[in-house]
N, C-alpha and C. Protein backbone atom coordinates (compact mmCIF):
# COMPACT_ATOMS: atom_id res chain seq x y z
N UNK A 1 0.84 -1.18 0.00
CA UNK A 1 0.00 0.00 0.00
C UNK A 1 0.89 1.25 0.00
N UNK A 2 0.49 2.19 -0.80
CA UNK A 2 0.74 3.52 -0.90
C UNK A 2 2.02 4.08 0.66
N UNK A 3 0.74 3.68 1.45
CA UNK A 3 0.89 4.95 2.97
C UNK A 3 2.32 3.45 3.60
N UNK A 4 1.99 2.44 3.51
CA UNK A 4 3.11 1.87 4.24
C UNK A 4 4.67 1.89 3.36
N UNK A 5 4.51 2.49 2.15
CA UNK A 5 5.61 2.56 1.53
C UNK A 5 6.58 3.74 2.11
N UNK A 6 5.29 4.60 2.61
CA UNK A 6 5.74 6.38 2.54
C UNK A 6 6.69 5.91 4.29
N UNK A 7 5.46 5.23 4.92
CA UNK A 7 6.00 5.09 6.77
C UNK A 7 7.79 4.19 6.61
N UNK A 8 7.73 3.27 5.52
CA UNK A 8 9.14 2.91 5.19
C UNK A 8 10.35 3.54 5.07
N UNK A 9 10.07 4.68 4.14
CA UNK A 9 10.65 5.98 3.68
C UNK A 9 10.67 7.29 4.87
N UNK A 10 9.86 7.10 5.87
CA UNK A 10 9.86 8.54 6.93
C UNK A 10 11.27 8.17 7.63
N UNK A 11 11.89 7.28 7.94
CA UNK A 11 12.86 7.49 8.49
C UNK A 11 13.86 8.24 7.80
N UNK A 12 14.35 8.02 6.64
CA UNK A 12 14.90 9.25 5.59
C UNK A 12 14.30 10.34 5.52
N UNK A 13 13.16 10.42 5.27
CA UNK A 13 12.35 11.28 4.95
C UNK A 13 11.28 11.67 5.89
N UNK A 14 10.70 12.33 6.76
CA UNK A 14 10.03 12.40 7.59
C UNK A 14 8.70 12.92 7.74
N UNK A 15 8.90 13.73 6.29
CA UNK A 15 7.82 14.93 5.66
C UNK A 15 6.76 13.28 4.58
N UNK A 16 7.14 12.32 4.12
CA UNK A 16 6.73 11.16 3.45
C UNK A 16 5.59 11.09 4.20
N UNK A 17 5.21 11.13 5.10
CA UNK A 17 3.92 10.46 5.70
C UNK A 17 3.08 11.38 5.42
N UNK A 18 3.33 12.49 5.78
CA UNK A 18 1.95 13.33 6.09
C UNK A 18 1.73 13.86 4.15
N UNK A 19 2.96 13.92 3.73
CA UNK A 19 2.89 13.79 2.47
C UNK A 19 2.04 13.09 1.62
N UNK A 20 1.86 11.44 1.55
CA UNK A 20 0.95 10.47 1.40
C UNK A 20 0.02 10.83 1.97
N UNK A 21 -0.43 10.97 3.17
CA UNK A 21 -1.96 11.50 3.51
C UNK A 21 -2.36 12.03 2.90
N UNK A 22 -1.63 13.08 2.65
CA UNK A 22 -2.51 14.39 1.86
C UNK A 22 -2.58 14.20 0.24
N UNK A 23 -2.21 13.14 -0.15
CA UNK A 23 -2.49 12.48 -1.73
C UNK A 23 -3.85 11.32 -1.55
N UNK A 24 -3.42 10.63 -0.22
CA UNK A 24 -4.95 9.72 -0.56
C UNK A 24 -6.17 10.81 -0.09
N UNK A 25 -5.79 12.02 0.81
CA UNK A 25 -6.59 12.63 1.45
C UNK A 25 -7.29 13.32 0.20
N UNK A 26 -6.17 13.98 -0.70
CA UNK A 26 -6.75 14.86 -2.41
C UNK A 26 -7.80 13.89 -3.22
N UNK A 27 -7.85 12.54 -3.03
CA UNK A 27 -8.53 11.43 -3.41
C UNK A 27 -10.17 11.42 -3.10
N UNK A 28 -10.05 12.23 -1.88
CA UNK A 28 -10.91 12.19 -1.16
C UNK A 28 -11.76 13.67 -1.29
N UNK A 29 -13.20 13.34 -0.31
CA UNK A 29 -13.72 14.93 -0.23
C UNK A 29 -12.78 15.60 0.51
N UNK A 30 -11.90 16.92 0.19
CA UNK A 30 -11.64 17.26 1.27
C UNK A 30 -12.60 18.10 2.34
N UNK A 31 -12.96 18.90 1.72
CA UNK A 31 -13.85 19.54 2.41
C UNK A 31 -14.54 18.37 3.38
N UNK A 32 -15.25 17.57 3.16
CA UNK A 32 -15.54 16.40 4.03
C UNK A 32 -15.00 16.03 4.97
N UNK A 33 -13.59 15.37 4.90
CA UNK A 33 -12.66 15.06 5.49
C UNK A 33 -12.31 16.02 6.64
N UNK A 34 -11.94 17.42 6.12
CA UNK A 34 -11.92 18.53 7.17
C UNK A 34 -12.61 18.60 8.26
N UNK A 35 -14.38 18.27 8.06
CA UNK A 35 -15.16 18.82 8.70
C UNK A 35 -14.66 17.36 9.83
N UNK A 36 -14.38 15.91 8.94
CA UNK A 36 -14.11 15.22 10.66
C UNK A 36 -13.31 15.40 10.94
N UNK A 37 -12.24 15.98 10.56
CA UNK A 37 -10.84 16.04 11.42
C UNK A 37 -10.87 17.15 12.47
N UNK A 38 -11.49 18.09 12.03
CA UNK A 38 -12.03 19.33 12.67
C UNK A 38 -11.19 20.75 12.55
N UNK A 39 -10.60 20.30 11.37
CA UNK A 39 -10.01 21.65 10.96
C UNK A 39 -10.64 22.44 9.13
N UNK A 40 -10.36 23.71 9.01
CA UNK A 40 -10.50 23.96 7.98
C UNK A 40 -9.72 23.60 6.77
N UNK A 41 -11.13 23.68 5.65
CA UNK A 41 -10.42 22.65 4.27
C UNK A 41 -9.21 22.92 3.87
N UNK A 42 -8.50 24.58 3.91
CA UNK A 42 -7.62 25.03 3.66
C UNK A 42 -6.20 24.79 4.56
N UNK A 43 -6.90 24.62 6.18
CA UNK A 43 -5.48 24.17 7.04
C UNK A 43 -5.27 22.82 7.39
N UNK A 44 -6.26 21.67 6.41
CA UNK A 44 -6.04 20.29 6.41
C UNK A 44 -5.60 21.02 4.58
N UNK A 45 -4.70 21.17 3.29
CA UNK A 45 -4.56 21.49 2.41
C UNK A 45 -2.92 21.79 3.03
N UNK A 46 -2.91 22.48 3.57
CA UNK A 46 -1.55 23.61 4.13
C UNK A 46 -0.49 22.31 5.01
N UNK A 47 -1.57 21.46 6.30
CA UNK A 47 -1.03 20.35 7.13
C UNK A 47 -0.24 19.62 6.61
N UNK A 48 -1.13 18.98 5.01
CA UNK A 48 -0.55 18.16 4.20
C UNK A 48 -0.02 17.94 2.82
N UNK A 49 0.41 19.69 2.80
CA UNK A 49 1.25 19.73 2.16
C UNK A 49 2.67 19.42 1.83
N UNK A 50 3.71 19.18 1.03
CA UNK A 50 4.69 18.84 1.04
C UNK A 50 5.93 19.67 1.94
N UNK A 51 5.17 21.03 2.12
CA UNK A 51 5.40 21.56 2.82
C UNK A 51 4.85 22.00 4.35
N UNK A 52 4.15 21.53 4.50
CA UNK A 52 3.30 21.25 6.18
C UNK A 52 4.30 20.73 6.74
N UNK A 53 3.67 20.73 8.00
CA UNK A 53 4.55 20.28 9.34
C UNK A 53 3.68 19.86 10.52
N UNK A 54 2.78 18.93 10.00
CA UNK A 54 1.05 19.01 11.04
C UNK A 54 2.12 18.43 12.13
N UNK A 55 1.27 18.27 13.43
CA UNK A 55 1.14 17.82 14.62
C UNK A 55 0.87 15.99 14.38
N UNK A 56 1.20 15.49 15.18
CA UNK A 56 0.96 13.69 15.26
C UNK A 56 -0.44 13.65 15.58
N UNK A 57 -0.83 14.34 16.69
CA UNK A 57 -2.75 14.73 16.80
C UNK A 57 -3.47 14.98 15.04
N UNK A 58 -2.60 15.64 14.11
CA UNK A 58 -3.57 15.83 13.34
C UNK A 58 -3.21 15.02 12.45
N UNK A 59 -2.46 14.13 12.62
CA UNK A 59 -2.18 13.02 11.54
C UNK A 59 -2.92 11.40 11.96
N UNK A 60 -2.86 11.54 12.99
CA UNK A 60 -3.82 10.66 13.43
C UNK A 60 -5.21 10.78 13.19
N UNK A 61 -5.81 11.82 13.75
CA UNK A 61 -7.11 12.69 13.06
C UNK A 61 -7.36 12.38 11.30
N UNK A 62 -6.42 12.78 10.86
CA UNK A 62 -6.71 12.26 9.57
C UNK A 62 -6.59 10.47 8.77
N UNK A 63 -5.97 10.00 9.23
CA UNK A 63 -5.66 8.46 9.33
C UNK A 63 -6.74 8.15 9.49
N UNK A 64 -7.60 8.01 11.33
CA UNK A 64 -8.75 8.00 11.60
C UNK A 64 -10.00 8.25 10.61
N UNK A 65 -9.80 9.85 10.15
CA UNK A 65 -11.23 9.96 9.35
C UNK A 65 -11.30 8.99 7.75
N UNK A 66 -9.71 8.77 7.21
CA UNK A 66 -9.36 8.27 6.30
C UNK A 66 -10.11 6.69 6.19
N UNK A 67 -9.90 6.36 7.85
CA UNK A 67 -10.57 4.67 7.59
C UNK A 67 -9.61 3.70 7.97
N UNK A 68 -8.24 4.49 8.16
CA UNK A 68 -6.82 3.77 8.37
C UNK A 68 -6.24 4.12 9.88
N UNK A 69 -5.40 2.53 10.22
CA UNK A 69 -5.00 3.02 11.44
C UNK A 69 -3.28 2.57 11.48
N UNK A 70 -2.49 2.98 12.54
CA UNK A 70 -1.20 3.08 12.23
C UNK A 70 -1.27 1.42 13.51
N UNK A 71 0.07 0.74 13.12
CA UNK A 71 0.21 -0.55 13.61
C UNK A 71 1.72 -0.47 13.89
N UNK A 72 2.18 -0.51 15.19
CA UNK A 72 3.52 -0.89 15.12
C UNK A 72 3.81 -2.46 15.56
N UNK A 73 4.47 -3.02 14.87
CA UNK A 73 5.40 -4.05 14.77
C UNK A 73 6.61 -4.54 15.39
N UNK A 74 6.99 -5.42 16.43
CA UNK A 74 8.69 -5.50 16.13
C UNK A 74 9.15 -5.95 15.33
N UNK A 75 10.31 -5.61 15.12
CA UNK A 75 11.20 -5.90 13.62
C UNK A 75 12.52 -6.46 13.83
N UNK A 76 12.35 -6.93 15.31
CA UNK A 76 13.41 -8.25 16.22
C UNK A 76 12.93 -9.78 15.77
């Protein structure tokens, strides 16, 4: 999947995640999406941009409204 490729890549890259959100999120209504995350369409647009810098609260928030949830693993 898309988003577990990007969580592969955040350790290089760290901006990859919220990055991918905001491509399956463009997929999506945003305006919709906004209203559950509980921010405006424009500062869920700005969050997950390539240039954003959201909060882990609002990446979760969006994951959540997305339908997706984050899973950690050991890798021992």
């Amino acid at each position: 999947m898309f988003l577990e490729i990007a969580l592969e890549d955040s350790a290089e890259d760290p901006s990859a995640v919220p990055h991918a959100l905001g491509i399956i999120a463009r997929s999506q209504n945003m305006s919709e999406l906004a209203r559950r995350v509980g921010m405006s369409r424009d500062g869920l647009y700005k969050a997950l941009s390539e240039e954003g810098n959201p909060t882990w609260s609002t990446i979760l928030k969006v994951t959540n409204a997305l339908g997706l949830r984050f899973e950690l693993h050991s890798v021992a």
